[in-house]
N, C-alpha and C. Protein backbone atom coordinates (compact mmCIF):
# COMPACT_ATOMS: atom_id res chain seq x y z
N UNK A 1 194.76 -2.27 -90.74
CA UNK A 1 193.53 -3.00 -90.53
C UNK A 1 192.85 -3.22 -91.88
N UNK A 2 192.68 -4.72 -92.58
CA UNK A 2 191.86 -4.75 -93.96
C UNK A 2 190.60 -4.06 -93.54
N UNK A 3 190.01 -4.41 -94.46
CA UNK A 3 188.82 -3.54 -94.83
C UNK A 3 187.85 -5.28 -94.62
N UNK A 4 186.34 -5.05 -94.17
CA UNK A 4 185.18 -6.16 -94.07
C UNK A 4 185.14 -7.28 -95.38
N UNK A 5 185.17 -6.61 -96.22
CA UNK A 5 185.54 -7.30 -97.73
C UNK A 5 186.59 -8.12 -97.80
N UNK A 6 187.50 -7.65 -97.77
CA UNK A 6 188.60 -8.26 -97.85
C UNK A 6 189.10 -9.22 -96.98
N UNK A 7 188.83 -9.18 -95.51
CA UNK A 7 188.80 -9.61 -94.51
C UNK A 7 188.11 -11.09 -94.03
N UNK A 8 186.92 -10.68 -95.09
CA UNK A 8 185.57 -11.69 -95.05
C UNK A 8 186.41 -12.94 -96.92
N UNK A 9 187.40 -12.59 -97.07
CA UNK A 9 187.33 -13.30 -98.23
C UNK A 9 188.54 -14.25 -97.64
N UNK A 10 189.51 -14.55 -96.62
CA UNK A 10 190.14 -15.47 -95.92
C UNK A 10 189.56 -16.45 -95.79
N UNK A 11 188.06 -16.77 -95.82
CA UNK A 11 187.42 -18.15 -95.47
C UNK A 11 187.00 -19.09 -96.33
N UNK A 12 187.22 -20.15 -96.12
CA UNK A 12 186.21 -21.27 -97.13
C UNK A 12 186.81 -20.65 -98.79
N UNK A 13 185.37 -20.48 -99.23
CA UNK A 13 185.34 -20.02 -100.94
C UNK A 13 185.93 -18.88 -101.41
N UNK A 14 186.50 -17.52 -100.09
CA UNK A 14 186.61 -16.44 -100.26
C UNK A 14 187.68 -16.35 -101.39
N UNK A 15 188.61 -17.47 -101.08
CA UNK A 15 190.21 -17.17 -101.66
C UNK A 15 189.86 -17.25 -103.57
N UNK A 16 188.55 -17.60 -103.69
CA UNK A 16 188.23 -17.64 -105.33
C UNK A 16 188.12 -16.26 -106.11
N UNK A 17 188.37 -15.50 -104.94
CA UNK A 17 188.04 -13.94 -105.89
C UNK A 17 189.09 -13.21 -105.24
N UNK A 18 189.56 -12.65 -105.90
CA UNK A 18 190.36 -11.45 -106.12
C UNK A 18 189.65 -9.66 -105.84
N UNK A 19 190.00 -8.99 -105.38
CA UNK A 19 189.90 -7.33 -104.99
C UNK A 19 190.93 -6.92 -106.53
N UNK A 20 190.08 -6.78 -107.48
CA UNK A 20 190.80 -5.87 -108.57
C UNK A 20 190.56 -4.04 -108.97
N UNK A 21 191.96 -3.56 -108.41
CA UNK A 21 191.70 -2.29 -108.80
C UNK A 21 192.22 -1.75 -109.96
N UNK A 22 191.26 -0.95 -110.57
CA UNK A 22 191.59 -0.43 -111.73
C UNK A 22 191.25 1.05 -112.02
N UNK A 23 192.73 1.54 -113.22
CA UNK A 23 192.25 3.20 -113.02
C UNK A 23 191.78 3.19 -114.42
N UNK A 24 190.78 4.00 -114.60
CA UNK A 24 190.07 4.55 -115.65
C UNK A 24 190.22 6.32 -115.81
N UNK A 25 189.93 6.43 -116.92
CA UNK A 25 190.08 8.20 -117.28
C UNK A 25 188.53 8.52 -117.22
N UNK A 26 188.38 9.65 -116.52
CA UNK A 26 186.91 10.22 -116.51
C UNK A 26 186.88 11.15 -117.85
N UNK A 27 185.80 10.32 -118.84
CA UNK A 27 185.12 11.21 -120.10
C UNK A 27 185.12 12.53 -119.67
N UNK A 28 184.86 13.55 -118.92
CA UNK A 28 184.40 14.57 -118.49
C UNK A 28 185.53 15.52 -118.15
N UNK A 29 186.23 15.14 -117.12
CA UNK A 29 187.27 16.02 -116.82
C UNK A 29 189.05 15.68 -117.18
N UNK A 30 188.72 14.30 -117.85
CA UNK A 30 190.11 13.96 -118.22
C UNK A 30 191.27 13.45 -116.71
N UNK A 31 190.80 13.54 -116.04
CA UNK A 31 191.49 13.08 -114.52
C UNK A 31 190.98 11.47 -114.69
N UNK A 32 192.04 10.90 -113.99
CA UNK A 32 192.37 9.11 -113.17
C UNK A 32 191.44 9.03 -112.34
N UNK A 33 190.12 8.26 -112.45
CA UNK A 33 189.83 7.64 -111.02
C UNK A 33 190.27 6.52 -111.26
N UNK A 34 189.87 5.70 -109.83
CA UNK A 34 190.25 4.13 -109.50
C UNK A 34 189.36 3.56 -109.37
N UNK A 35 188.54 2.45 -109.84
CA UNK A 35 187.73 1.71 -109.66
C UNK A 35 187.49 0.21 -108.78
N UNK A 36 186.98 -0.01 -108.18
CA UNK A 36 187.00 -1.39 -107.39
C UNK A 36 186.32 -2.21 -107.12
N UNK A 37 186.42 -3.36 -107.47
CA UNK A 37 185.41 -4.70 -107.61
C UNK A 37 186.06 -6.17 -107.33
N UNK A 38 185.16 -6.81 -106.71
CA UNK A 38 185.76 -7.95 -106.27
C UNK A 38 185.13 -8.78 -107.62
N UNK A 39 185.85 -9.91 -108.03
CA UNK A 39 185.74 -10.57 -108.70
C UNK A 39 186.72 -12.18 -108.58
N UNK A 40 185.43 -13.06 -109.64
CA UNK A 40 186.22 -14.13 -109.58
C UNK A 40 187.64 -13.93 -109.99
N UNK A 41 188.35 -15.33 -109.35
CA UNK A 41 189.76 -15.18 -110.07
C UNK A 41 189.82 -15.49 -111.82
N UNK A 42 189.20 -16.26 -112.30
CA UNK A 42 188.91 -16.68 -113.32
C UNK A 42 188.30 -15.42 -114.34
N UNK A 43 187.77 -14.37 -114.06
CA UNK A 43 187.34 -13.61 -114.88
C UNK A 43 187.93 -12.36 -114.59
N UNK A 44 189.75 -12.08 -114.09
CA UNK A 44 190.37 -10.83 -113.59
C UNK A 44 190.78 -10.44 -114.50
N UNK A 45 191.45 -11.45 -115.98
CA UNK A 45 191.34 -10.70 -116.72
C UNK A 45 190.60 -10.20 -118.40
N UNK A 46 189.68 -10.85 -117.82
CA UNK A 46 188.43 -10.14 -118.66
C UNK A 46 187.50 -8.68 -118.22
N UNK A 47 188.00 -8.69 -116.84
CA UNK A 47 187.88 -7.65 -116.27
C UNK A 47 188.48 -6.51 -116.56
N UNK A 48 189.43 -6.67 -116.49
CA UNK A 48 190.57 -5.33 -117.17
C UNK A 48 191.22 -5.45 -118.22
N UNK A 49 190.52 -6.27 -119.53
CA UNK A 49 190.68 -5.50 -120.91
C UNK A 49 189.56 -4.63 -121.19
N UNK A 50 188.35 -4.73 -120.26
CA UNK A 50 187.29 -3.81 -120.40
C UNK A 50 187.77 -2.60 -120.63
């Protein structure tokens, strides 16, 4: 079952953005989280050279 987000982006304008996940290192404990943000398609990868 998708998720409301994702689900809700099948329509009309939705298909312009992308669900980009990305893992980052936590400053603190040195462990992987994953981060997640919808974004245009046009700015996915300006997104993750951040």
């Amino acid at each position: 079952m998708a998720k409301k987000a994702v689900a809700s982006m099948q329509k009309g304008e939705g298909r312009a953005y992308a669900k980009v996940i990305k893992m980052v290192k936590s400053p603190k404990t040195g462990a992987y989280m994953f981060e997640e943000q919808i974004v245009h398609n046009d700015d996915v990868k300006a997104y993750l050279a951040k």
